[in-house]
C-alpha atoms as a PDB file:
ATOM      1  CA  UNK A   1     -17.925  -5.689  -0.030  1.00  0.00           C
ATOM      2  CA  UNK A   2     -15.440  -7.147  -2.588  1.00  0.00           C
ATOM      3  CA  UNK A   3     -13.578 -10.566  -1.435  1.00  0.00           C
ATOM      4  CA  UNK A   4     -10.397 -11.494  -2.388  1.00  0.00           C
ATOM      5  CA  UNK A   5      -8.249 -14.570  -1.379  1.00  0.00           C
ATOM      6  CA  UNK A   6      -4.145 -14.309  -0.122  1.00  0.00           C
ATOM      7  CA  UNK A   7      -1.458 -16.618   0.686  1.00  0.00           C
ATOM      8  CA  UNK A   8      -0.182 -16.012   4.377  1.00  0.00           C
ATOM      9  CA  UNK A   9       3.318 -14.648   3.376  1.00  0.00           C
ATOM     10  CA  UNK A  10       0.992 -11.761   1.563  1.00  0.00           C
ATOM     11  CA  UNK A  11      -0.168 -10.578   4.798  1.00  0.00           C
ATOM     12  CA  UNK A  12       2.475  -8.438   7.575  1.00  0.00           C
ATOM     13  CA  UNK A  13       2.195  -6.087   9.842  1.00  0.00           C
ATOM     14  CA  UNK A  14      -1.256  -5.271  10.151  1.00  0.00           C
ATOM     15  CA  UNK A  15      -1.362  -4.891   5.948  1.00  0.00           C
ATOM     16  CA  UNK A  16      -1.957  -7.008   3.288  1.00  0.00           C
ATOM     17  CA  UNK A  17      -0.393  -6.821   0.041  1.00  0.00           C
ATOM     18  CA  UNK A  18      -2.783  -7.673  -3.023  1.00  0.00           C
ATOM     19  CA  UNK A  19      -0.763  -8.620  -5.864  1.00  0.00           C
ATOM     20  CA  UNK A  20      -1.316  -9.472  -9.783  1.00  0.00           C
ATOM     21  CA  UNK A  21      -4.318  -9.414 -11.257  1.00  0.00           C
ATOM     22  CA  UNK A  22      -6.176  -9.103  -7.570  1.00  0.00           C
ATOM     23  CA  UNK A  23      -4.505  -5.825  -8.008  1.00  0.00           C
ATOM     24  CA  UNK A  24      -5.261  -4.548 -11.740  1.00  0.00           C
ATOM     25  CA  UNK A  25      -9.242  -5.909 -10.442  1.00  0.00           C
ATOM     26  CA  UNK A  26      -9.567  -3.594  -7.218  1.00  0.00           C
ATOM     27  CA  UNK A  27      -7.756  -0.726  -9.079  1.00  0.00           C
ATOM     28  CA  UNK A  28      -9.028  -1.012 -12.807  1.00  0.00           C
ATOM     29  CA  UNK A  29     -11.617  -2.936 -13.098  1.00  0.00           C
ATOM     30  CA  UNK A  30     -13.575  -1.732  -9.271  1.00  0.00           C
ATOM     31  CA  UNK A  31     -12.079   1.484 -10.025  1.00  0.00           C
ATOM     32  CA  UNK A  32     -11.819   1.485  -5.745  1.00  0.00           C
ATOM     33  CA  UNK A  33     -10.144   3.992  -4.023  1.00  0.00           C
ATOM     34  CA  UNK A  34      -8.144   4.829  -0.967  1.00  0.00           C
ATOM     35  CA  UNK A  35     -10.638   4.674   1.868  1.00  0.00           C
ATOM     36  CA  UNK A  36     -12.496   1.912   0.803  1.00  0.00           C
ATOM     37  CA  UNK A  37     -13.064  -1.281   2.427  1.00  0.00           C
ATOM     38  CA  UNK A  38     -12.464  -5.618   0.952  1.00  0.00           C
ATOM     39  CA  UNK A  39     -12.447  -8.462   2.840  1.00  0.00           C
ATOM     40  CA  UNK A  40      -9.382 -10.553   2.654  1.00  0.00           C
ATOM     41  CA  UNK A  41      -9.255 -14.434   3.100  1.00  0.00           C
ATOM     42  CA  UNK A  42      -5.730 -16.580   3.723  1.00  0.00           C
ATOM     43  CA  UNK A  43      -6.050 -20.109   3.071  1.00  0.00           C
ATOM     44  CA  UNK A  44      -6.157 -20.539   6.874  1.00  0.00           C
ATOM     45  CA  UNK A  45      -9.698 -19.895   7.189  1.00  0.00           C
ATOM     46  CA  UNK A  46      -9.032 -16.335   8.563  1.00  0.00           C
ATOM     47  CA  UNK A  47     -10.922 -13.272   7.614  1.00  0.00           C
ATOM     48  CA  UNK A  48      -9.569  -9.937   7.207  1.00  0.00           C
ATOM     49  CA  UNK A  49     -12.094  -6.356   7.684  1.00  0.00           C
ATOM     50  CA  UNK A  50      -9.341  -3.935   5.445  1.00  0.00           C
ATOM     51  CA  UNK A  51      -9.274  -0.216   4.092  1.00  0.00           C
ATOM     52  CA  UNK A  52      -7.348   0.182   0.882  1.00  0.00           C
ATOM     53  CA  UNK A  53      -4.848   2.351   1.843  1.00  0.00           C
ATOM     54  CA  UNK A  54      -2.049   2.741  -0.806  1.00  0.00           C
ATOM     55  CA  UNK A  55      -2.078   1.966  -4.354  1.00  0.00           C
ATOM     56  CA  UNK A  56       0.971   1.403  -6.307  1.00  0.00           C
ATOM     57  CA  UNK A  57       1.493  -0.070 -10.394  1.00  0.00           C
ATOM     58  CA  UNK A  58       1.986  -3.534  -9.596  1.00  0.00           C
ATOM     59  CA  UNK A  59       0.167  -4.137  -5.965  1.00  0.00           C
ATOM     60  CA  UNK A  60      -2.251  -2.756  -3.433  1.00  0.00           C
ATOM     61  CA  UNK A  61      -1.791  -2.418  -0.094  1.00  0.00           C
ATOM     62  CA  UNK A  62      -4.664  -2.564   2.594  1.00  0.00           C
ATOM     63  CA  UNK A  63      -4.476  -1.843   6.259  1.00  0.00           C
ATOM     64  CA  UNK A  64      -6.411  -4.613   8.384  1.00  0.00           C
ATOM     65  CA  UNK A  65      -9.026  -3.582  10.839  1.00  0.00           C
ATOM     66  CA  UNK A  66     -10.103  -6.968  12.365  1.00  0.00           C
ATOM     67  CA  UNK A  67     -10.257 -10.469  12.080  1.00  0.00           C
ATOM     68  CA  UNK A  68     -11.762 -13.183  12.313  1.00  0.00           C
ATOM     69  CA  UNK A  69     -12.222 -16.785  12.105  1.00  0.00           C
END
């Protein structure tokens, strides 16, 4: 499962929002699709189970299903 690293601010209510070239990676270069599932890391030490849920030009968003530390 892909792993890709967020600031705090990039995560809210129960989604995170990949930006940039995180972004242009899962969608281009993965080629993932909605459905799929990443694991997201803050720089708090947390870890983030998500589904890619919505895909738009310039970000991806991806619901969280659980975390942990």
């Amino acid at each position: 499962m892909p792993r890709f690293f967020v600031t705090k601010e990039q995560i809210a209510d129960g989604a995170v929002t990949l930006l940039g070239d995180d972004a242009h990676h899962i969608s281009r270069s993965l080629r993932m699709a909605a459905g799929e599932e990443i694991t997201v890391c803050d720089m708090q030490k947390n870890e983030y189970i998500c589904v890619l849920e919505e895909f738009l030009p310039d970000r991806v968003v991806a619901k969280i299903l659980s975390q942990s530390k």
